[in-house]
C-alpha atoms as a PDB file:
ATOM      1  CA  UNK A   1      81.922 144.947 161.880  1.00  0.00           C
ATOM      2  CA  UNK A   2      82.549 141.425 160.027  1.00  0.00           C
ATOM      3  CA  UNK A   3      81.061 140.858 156.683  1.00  0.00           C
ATOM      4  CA  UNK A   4      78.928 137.921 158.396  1.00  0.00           C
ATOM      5  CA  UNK A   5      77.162 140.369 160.670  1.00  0.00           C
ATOM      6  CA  UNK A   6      77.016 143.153 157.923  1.00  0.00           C
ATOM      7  CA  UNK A   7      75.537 140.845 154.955  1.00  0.00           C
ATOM      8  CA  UNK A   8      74.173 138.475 157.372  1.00  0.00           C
ATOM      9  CA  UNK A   9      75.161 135.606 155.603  1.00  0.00           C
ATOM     10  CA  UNK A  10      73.989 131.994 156.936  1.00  0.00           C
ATOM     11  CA  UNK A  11      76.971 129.662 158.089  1.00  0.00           C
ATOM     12  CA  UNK A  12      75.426 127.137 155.539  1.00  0.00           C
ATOM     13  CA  UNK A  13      76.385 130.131 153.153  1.00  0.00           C
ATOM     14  CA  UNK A  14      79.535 130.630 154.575  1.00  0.00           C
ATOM     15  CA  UNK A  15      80.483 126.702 155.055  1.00  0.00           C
ATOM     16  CA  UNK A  16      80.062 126.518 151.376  1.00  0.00           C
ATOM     17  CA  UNK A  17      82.228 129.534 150.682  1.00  0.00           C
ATOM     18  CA  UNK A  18      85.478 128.047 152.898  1.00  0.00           C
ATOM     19  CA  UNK A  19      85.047 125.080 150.657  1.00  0.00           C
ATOM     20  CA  UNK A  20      85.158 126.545 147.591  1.00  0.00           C
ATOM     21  CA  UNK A  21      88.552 128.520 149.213  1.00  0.00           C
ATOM     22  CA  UNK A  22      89.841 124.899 150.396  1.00  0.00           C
ATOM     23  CA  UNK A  23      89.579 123.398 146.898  1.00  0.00           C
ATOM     24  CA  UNK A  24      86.434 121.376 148.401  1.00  0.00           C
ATOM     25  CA  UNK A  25      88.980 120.131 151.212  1.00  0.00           C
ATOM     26  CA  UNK A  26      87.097 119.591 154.416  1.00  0.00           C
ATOM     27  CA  UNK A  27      89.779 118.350 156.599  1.00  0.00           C
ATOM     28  CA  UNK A  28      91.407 121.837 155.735  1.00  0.00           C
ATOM     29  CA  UNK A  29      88.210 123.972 156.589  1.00  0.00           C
ATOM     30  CA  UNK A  30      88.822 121.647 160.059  1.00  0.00           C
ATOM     31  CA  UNK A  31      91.905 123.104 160.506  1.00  0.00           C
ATOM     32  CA  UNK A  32      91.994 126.555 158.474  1.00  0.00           C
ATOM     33  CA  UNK A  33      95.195 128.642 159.511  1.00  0.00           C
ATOM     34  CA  UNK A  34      92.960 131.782 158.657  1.00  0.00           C
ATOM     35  CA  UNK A  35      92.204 132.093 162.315  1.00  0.00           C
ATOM     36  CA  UNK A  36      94.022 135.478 162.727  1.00  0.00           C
ATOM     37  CA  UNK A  37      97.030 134.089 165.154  1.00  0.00           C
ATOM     38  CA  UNK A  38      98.831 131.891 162.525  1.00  0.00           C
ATOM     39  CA  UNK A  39      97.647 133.456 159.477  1.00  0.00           C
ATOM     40  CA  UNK A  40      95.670 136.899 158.942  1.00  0.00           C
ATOM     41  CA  UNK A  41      91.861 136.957 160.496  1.00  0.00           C
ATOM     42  CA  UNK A  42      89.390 135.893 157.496  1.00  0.00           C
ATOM     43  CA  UNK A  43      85.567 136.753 158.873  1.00  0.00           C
ATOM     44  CA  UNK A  44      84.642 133.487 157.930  1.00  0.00           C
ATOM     45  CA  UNK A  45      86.720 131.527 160.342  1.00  0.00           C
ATOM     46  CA  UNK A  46      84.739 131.143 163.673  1.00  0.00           C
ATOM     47  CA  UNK A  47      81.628 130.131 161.144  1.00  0.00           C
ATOM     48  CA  UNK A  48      83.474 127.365 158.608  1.00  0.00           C
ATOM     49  CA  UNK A  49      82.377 124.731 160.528  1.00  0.00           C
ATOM     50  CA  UNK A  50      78.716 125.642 159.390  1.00  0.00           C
ATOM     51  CA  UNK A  51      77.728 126.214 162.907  1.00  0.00           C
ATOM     52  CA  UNK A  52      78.299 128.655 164.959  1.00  0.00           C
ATOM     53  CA  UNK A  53      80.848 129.285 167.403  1.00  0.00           C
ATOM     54  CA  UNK A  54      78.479 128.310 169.970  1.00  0.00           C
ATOM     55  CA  UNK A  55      76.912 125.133 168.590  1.00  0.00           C
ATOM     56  CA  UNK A  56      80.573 124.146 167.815  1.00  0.00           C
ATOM     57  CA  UNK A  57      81.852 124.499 171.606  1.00  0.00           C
ATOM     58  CA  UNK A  58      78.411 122.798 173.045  1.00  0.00           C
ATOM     59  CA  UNK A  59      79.236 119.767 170.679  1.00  0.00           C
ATOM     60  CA  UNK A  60      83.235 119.431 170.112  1.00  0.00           C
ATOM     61  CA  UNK A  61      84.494 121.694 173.206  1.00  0.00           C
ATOM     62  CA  UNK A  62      86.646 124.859 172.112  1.00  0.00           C
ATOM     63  CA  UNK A  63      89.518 123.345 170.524  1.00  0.00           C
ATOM     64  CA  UNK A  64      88.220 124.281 166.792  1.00  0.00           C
ATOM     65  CA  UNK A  65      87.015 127.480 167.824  1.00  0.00           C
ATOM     66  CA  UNK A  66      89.730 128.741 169.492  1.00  0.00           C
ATOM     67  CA  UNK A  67      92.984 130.295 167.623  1.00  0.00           C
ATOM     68  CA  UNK A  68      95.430 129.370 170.772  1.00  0.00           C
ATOM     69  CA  UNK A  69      94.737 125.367 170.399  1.00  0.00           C
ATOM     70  CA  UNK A  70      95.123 125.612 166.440  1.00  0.00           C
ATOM     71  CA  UNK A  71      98.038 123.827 165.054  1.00  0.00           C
ATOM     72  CA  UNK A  72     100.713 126.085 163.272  1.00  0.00           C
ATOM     73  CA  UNK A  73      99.751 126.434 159.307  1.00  0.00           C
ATOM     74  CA  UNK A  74     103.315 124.214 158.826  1.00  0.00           C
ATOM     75  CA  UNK A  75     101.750 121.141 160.582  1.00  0.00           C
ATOM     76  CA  UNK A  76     101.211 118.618 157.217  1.00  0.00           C
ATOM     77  CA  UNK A  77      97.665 118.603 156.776  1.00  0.00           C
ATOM     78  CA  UNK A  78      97.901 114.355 156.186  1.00  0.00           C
ATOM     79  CA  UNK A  79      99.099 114.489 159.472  1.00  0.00           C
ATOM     80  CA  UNK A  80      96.252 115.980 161.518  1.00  0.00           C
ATOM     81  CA  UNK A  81      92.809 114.033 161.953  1.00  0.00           C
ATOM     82  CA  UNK A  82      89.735 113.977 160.360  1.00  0.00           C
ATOM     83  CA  UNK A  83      86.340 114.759 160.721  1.00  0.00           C
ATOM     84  CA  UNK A  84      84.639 116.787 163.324  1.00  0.00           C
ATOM     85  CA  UNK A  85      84.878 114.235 166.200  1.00  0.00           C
ATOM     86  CA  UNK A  86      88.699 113.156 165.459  1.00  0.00           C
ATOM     87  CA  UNK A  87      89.486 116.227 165.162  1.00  0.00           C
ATOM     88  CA  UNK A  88      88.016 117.606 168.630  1.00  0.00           C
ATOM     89  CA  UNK A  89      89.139 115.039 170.551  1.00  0.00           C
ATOM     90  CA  UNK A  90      91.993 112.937 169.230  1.00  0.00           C
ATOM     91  CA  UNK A  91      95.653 113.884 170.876  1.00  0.00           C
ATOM     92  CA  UNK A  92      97.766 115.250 168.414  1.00  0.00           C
ATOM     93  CA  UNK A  93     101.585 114.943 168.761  1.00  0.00           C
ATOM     94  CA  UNK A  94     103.723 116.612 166.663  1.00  0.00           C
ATOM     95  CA  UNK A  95     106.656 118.460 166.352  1.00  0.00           C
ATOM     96  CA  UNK A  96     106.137 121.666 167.938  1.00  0.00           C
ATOM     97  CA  UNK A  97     102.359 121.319 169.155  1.00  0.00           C
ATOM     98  CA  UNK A  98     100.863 118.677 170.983  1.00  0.00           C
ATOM     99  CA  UNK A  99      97.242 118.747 172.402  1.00  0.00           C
ATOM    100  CA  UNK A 100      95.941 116.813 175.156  1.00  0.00           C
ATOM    101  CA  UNK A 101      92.700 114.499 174.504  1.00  0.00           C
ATOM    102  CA  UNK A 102      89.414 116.557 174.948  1.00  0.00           C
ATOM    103  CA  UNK A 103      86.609 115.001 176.349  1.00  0.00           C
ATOM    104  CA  UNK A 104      83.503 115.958 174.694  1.00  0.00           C
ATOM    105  CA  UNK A 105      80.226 115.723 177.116  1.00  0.00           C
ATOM    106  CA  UNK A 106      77.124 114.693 175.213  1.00  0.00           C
ATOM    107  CA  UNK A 107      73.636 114.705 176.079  1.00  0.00           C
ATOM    108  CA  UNK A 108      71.676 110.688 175.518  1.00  0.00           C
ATOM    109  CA  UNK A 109      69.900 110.646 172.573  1.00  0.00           C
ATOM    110  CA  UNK A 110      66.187 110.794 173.052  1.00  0.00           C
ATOM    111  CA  UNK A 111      64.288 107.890 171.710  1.00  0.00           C
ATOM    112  CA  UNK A 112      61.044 108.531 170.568  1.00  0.00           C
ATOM    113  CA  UNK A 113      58.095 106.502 171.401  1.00  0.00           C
ATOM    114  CA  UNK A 114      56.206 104.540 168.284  1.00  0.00           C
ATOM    115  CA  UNK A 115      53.773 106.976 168.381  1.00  0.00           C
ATOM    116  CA  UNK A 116      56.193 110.019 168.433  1.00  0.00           C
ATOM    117  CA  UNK A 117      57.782 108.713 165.650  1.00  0.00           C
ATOM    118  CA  UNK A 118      55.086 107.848 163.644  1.00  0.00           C
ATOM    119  CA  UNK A 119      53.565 111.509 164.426  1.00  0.00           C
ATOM    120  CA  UNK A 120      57.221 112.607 163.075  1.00  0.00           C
ATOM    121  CA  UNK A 121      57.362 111.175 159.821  1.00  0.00           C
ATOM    122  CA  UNK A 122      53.558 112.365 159.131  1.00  0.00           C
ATOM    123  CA  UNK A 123      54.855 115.695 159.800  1.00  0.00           C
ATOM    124  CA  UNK A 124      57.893 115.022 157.880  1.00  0.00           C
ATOM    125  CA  UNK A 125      56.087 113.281 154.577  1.00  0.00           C
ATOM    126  CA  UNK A 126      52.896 115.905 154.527  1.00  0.00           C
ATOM    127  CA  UNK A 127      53.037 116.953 151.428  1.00  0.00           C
ATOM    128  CA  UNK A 128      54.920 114.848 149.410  1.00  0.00           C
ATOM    129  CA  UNK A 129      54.114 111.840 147.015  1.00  0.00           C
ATOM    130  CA  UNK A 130      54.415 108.429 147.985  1.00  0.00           C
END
């Protein structure tokens, strides 16, 4: 059993802990080698994002979740998008790897009506000073 499932650590928890292994490096939490097909398998992988492995496919597709479409660790790191977004979907060609474009489905964002939203931020300010 993984030390996630055994401690049940949150992936905010864990997020923060691949940071703090990155040197506070995002883009290289993005693309971690740790994935256990170009490096050895850290527990923390499939939850760096600070999702999980679910929420990340639903929003990016499976290219960050998935050790197979994972650059080699040699790939320059300067060389590789980022940000969540770039990084699901932008082509990347490089020596030795190259990854089609992914596009990434999304649902509309709901609008809220005046009086959803003002029913929102009374939920969302009860409590607090103004």
């Amino acid at each position: 059993m993984s030390v996630v499932m055994e401690e049940k650590l949150s992936v905010k928890t864990v997020r923060k802990a691949c940071l703090d292994c990155s040197g506070d490096s995002a883009k290289y939490v993005i693309w971690c080698p740790c994935d256990g097909l170009h490096s050895t398998r850290c527990d923390f992988w499939p939850f760096r994002l600070g999702m999980k492995p679910a929420t990340v496919r639903s929003r990016y597709g499976d290219r960050l979740v998935t050790p197979e479409k994972m650059p080699p660790p040699d790939v320059e790191l300067d060389r590789l998008p980022d940000g969540m977004e770039k990084a699901s979907t932008a082509a990347i060609d490089l020596e030795g790897y190259s990854q089609p474009t992914v596009e990434v489905k999304r649902k509309p964002k709901r609008e809220l009506s005046p009086e959803e939203r003002e029913a929102f931020l009374k939920k969302m300010n009860r409590g607090k000073p103004r």
